[in-house]
N, C-alpha and C. Protein backbone atom coordinates (compact mmCIF):
# COMPACT_ATOMS: atom_id res chain seq x y z
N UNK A 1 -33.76 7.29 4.25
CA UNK A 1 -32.76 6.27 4.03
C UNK A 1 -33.13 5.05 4.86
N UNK A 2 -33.26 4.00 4.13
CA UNK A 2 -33.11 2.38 5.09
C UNK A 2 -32.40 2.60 5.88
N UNK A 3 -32.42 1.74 7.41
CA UNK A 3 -31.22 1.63 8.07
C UNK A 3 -31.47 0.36 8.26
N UNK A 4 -32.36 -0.46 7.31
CA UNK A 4 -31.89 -2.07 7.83
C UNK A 4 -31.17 -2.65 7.74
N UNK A 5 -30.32 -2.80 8.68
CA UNK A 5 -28.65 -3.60 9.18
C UNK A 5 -28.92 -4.61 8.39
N UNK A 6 -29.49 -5.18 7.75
CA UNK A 6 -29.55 -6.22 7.03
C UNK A 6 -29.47 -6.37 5.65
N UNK A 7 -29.31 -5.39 5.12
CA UNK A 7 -29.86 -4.84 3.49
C UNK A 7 -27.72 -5.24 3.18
N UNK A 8 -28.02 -5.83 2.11
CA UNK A 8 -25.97 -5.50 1.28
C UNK A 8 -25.75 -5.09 1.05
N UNK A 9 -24.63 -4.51 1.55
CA UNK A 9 -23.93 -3.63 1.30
C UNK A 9 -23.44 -2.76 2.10
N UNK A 10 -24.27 -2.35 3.55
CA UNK A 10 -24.17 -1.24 4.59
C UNK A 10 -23.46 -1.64 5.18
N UNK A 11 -22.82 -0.59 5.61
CA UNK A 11 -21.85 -0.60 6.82
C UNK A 11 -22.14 0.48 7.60
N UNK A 12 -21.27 0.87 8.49
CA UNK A 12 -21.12 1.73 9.54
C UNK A 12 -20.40 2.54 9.15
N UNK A 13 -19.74 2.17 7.94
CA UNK A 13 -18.93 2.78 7.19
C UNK A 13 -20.06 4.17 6.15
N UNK A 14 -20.71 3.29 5.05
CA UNK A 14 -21.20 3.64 3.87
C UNK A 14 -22.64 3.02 3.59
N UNK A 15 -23.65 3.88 3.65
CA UNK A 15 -25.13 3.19 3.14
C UNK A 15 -25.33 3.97 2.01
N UNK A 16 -26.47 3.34 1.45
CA UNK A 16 -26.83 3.82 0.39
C UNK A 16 -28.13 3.21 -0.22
N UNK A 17 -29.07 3.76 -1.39
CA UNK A 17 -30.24 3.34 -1.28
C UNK A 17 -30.03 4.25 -2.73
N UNK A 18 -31.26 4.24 -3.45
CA UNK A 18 -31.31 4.19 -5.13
C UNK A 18 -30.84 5.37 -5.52
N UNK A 19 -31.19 6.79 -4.86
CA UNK A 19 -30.73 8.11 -4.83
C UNK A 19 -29.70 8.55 -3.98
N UNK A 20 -29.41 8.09 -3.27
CA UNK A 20 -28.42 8.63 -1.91
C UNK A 20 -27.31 7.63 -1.65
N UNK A 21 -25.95 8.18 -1.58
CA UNK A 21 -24.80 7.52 -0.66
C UNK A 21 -24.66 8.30 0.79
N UNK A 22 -24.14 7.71 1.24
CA UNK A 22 -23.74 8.11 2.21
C UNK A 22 -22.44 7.75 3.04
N UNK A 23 -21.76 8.48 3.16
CA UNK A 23 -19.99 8.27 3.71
C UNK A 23 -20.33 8.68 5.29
N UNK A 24 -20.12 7.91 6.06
CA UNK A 24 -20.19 8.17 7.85
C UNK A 24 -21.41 9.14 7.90
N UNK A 25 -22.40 9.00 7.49
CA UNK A 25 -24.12 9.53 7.90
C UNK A 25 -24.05 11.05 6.96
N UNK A 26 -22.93 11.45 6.19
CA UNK A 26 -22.57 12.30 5.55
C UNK A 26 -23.23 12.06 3.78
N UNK A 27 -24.15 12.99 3.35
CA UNK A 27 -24.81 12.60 1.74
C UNK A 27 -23.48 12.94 1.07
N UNK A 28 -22.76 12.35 0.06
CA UNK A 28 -21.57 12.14 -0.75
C UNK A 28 -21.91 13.49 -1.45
N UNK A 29 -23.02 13.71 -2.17
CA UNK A 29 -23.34 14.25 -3.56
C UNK A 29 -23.38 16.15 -2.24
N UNK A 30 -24.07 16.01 -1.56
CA UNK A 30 -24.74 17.51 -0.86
C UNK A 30 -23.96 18.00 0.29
N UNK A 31 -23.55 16.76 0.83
CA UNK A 31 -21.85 17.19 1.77
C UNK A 31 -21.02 17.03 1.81
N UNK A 32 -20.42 16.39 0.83
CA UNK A 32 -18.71 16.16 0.34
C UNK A 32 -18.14 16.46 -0.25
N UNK A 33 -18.80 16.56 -2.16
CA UNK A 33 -18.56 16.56 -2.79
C UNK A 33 -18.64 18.43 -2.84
N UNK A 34 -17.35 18.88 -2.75
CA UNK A 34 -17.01 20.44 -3.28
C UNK A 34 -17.10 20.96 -2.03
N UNK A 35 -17.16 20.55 -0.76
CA UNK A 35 -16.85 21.14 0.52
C UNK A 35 -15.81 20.55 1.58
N UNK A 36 -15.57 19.26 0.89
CA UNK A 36 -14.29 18.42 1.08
C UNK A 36 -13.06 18.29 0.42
N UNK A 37 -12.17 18.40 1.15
CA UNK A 37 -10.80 18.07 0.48
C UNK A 37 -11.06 16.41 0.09
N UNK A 38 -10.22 16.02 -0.83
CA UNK A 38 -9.80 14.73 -0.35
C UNK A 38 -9.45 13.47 1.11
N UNK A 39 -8.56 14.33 1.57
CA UNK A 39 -7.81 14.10 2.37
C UNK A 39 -8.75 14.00 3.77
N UNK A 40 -9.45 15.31 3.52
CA UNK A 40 -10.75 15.39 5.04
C UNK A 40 -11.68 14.28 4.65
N UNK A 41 -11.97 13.73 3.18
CA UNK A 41 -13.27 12.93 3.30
C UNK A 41 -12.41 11.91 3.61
N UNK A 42 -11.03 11.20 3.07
CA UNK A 42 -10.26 10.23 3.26
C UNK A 42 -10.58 9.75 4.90
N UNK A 43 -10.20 10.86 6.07
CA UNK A 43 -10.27 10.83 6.49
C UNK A 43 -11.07 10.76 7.81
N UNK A 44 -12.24 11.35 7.09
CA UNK A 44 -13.65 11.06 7.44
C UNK A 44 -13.83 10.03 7.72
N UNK A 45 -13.67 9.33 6.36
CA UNK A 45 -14.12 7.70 6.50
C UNK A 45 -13.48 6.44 6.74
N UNK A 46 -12.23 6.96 7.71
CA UNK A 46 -11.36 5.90 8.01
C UNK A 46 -11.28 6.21 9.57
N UNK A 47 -11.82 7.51 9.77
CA UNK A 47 -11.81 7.79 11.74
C UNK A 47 -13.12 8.26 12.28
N UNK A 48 -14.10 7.73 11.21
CA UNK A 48 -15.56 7.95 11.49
C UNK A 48 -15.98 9.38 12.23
N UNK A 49 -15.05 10.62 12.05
CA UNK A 49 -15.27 12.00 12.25
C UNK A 49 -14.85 12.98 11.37
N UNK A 50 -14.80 13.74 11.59
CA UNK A 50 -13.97 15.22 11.09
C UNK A 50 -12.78 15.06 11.65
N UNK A 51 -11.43 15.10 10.88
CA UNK A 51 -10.48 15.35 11.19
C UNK A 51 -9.88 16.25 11.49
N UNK A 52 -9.32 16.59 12.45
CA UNK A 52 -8.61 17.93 13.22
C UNK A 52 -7.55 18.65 12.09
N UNK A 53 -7.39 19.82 12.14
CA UNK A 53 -6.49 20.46 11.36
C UNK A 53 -5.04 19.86 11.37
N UNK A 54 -4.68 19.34 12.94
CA UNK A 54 -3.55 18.66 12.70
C UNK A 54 -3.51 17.40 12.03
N UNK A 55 -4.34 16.73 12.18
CA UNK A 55 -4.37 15.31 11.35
C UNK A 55 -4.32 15.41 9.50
N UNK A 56 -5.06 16.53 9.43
CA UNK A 56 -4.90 16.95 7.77
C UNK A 56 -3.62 17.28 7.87
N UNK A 57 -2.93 18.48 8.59
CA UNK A 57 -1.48 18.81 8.15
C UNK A 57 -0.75 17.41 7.79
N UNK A 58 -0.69 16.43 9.15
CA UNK A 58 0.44 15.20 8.75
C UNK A 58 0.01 14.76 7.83
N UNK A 59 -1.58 14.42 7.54
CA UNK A 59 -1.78 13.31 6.26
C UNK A 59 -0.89 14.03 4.84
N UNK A 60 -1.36 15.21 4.78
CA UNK A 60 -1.08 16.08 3.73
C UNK A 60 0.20 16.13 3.39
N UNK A 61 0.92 16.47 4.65
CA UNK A 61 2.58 16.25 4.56
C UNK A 61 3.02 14.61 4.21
N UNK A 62 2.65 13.82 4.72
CA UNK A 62 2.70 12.86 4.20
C UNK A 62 2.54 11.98 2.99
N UNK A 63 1.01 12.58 2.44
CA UNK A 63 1.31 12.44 0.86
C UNK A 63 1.85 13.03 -0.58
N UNK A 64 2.42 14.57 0.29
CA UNK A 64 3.39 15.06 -0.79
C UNK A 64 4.72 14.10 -0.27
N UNK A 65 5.38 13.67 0.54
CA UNK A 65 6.17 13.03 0.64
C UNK A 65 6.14 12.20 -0.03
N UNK A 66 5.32 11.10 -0.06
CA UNK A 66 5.55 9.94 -0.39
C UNK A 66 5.07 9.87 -2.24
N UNK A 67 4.28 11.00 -2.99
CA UNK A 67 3.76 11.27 -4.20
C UNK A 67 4.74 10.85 -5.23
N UNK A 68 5.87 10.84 -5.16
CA UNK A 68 7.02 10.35 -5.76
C UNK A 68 7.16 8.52 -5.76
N UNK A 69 7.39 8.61 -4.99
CA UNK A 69 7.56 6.89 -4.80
C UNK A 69 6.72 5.96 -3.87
N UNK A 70 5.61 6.50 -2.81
CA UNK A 70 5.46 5.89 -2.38
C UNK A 70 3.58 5.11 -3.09
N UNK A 71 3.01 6.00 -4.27
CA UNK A 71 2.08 5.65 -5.13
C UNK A 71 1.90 4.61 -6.12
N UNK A 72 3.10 4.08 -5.98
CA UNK A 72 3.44 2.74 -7.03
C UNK A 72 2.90 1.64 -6.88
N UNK A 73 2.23 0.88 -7.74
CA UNK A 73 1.06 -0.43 -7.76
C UNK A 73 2.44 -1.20 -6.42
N UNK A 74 3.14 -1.64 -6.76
CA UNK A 74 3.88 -2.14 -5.53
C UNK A 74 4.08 -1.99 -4.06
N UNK A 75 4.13 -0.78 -3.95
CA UNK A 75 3.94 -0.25 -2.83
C UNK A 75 2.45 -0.44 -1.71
N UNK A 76 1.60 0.05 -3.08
CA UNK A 76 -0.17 -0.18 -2.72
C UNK A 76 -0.36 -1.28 -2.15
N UNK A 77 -0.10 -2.13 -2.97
CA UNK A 77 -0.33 -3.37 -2.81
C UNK A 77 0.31 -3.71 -1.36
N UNK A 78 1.54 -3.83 -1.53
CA UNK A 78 1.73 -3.95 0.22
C UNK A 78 0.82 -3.54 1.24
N UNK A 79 0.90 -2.43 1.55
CA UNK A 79 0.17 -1.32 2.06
C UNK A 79 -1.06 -1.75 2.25
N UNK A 80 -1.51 -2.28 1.05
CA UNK A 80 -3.19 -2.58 1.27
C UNK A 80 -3.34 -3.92 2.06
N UNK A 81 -2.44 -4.56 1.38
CA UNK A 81 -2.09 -6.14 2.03
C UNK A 81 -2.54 -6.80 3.46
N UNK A 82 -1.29 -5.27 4.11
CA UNK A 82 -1.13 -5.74 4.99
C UNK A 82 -2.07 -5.16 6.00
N UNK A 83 -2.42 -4.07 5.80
CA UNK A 83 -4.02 -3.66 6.02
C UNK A 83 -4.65 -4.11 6.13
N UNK A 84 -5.51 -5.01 5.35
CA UNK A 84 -5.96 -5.83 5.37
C UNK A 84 -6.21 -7.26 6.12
N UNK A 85 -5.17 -7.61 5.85
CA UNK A 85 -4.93 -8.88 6.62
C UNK A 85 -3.57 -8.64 7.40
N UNK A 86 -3.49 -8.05 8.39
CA UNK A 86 -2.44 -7.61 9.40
C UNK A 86 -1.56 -8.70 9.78
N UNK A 87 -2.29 -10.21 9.53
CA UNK A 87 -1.69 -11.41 10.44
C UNK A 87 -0.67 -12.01 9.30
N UNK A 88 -0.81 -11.67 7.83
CA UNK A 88 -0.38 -12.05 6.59
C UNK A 88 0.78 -11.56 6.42
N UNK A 89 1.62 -10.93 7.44
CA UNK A 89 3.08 -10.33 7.21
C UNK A 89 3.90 -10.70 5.53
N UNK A 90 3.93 -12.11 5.15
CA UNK A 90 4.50 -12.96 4.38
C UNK A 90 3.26 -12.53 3.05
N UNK A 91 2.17 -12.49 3.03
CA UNK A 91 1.43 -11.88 1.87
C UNK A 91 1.34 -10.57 1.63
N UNK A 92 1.71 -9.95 2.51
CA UNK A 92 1.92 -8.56 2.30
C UNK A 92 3.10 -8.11 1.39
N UNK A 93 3.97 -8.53 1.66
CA UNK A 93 5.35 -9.01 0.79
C UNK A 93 5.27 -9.49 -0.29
N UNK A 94 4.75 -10.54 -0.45
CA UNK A 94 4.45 -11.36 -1.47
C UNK A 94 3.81 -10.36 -2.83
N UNK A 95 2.94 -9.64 -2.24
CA UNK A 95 1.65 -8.55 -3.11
C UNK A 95 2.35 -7.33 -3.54
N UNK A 96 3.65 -7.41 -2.61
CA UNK A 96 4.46 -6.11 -3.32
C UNK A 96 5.46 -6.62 -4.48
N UNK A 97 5.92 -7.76 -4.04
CA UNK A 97 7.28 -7.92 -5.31
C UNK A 97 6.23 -8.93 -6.03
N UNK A 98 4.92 -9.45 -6.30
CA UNK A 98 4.49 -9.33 -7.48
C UNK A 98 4.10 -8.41 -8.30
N UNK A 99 4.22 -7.20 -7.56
CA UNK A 99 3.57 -6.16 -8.32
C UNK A 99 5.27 -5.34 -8.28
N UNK A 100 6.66 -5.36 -8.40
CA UNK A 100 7.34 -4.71 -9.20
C UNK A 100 7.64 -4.95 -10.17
N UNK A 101 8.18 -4.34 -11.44
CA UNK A 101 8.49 -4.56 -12.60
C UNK A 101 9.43 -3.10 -13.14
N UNK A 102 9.67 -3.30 -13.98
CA UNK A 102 10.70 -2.82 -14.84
C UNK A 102 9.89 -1.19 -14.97
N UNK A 103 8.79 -1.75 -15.22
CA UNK A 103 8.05 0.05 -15.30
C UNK A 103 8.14 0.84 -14.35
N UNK A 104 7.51 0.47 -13.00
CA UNK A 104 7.54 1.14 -11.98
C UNK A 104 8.99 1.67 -11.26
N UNK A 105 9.63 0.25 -10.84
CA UNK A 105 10.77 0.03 -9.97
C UNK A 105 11.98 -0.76 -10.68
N UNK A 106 12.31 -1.04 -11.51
CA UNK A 106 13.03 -1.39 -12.37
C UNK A 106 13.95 -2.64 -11.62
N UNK A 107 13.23 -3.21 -10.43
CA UNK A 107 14.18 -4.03 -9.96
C UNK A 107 13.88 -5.81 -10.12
N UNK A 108 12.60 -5.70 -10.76
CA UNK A 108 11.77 -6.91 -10.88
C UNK A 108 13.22 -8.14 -11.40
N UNK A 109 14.08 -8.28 -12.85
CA UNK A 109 15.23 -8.74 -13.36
C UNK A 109 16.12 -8.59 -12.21
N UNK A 110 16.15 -8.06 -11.54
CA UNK A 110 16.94 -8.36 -10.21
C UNK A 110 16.40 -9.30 -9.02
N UNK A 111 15.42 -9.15 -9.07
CA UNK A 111 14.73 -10.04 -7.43
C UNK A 111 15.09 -10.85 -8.54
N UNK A 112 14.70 -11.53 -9.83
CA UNK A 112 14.59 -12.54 -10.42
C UNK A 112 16.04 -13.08 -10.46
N UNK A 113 17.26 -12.20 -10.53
CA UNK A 113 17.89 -12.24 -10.14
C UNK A 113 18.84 -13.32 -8.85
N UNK A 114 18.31 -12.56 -8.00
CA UNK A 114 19.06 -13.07 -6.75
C UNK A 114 18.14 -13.98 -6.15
N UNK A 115 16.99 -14.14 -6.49
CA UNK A 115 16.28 -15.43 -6.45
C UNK A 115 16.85 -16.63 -7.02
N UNK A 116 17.12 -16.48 -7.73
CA UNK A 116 17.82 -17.77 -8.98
C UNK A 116 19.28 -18.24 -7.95
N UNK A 117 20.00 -16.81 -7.98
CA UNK A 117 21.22 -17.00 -7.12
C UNK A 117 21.19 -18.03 -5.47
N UNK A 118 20.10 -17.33 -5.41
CA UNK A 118 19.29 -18.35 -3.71
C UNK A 118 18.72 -19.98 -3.87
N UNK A 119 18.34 -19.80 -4.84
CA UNK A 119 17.81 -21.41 -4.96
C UNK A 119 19.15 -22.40 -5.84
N UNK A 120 20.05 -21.75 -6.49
CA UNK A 120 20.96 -22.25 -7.30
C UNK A 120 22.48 -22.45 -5.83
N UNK A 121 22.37 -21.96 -4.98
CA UNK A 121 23.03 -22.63 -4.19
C UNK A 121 22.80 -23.55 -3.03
N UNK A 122 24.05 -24.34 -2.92
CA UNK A 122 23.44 -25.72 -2.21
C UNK A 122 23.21 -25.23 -1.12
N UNK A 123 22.96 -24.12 0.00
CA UNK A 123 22.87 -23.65 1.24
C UNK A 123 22.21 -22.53 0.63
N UNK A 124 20.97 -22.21 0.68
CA UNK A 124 19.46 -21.30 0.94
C UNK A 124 19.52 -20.14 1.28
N UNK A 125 19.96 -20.57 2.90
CA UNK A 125 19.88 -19.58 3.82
C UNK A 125 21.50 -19.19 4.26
N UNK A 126 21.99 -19.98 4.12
CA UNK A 126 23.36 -19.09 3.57
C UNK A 126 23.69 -18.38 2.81
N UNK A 127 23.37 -18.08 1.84
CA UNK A 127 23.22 -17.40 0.83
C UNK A 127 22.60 -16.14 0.57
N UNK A 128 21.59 -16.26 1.18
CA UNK A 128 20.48 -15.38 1.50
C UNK A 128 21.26 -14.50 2.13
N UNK A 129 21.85 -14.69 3.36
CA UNK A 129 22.52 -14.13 4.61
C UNK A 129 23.80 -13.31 3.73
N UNK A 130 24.61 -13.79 2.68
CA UNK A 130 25.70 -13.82 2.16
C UNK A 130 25.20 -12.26 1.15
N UNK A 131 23.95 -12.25 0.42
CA UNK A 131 23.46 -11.42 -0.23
C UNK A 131 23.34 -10.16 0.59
N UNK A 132 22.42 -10.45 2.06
CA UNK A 132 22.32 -9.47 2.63
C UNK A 132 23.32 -8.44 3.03
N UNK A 133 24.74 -9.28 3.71
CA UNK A 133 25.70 -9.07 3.92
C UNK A 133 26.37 -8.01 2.89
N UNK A 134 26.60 -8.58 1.14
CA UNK A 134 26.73 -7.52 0.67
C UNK A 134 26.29 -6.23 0.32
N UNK A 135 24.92 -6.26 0.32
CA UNK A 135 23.85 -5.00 0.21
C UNK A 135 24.41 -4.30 1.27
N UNK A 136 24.83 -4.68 2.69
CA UNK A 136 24.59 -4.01 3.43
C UNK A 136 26.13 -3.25 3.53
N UNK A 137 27.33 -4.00 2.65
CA UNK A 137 28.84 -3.74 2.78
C UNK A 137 28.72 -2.65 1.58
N UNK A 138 28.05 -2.58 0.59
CA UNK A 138 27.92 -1.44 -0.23
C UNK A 138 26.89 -0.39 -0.39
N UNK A 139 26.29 -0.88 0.99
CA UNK A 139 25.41 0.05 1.14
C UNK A 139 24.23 0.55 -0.51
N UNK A 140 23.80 -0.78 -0.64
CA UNK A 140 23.23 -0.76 -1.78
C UNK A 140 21.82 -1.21 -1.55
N UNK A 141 20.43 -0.68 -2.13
CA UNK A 141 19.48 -1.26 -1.63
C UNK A 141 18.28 -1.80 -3.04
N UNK A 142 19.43 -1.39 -4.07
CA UNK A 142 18.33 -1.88 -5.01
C UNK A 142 18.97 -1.62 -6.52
N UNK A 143 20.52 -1.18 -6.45
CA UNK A 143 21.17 -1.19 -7.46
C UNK A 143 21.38 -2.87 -7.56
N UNK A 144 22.38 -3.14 -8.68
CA UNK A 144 22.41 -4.75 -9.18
C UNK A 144 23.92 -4.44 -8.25
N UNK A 145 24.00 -5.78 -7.54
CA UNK A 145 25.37 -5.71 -7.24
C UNK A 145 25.82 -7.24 -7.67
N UNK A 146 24.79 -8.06 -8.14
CA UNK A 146 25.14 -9.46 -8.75
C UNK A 146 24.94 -8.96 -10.17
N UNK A 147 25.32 -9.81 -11.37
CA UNK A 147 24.71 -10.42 -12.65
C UNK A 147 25.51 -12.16 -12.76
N UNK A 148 24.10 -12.07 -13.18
CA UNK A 148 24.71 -13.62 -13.84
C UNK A 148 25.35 -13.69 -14.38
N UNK A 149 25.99 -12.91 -15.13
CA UNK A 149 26.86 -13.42 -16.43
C UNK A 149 28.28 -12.85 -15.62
N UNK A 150 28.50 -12.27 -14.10
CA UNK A 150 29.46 -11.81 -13.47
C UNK A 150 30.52 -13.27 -12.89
């Protein structure tokens, strides 16, 4: 295998060359593939080791938890966002409620919603505050508690 730090594509992460990948100095095809969980190679290559039995338990517990709702292009997107660019708080956000809709999260006609409601009054951030206020008096976090036509 090359190791010229210079070649595109390598990292410290992942090399590779015409026959061979490689995940953390690990061959993909002869040591991963069918002696790895998911979760252990996941993890492999995000803590540049073998992960301890406890670190698989939480991950594991963690993604049957979240397998329900927390897999949604919306969610990801956050998630990845802000990962990514950690300093982007405000794009991280941004990458999630462009990515809800009616398919996933059914709340997309609602942000659109109470967006309209926010810019359609003469005070912004009053309003804003006024919205929160009710979500938080009906303890509601994503049912409609406005309509327009109300």
């Amino acid at each position: 295998m090359n190791k010229d730090t210079t070649k595109k594509g390598q990292t410290s992460i992942c090399d590779f060359d015409e026959d061979h990948i490689l995940i953390r100095d690990k061959n993909l095809v002869q040591d991963l593939v069918g002696k790895y969980s998911f979760t252990q190679a996941w993890l492999l290559q995000a803590l540049g080791k073998d992960p301890s039995e406890l670190q698989l338990t939480i991950v594991d517990a963690v993604l049957v938890t979240i397998m329900e709702h927390g897999l949604v292009p919306s969610a990801i997107a956050t998630r990845l966002t802000i990962h990514g660019a950690p300093e982007s708080f405000q794009g991280a956000i941004a990458a999630g409620l462009l990515g809800v809709g009616d398919r996933y999260a059914g709340t997309a006609s609602e942000c659109g919603a109470i967006f309209e409601r926010i810019c359609n009054s003469e005070d912004m951030q009053i309003e804003a505050k006024i919205i929160i206020k009710e979500y938080r008096s009906n303890k509601k976090t994503g049912s409609r508690i406005w309509a327009p036509n109300s």
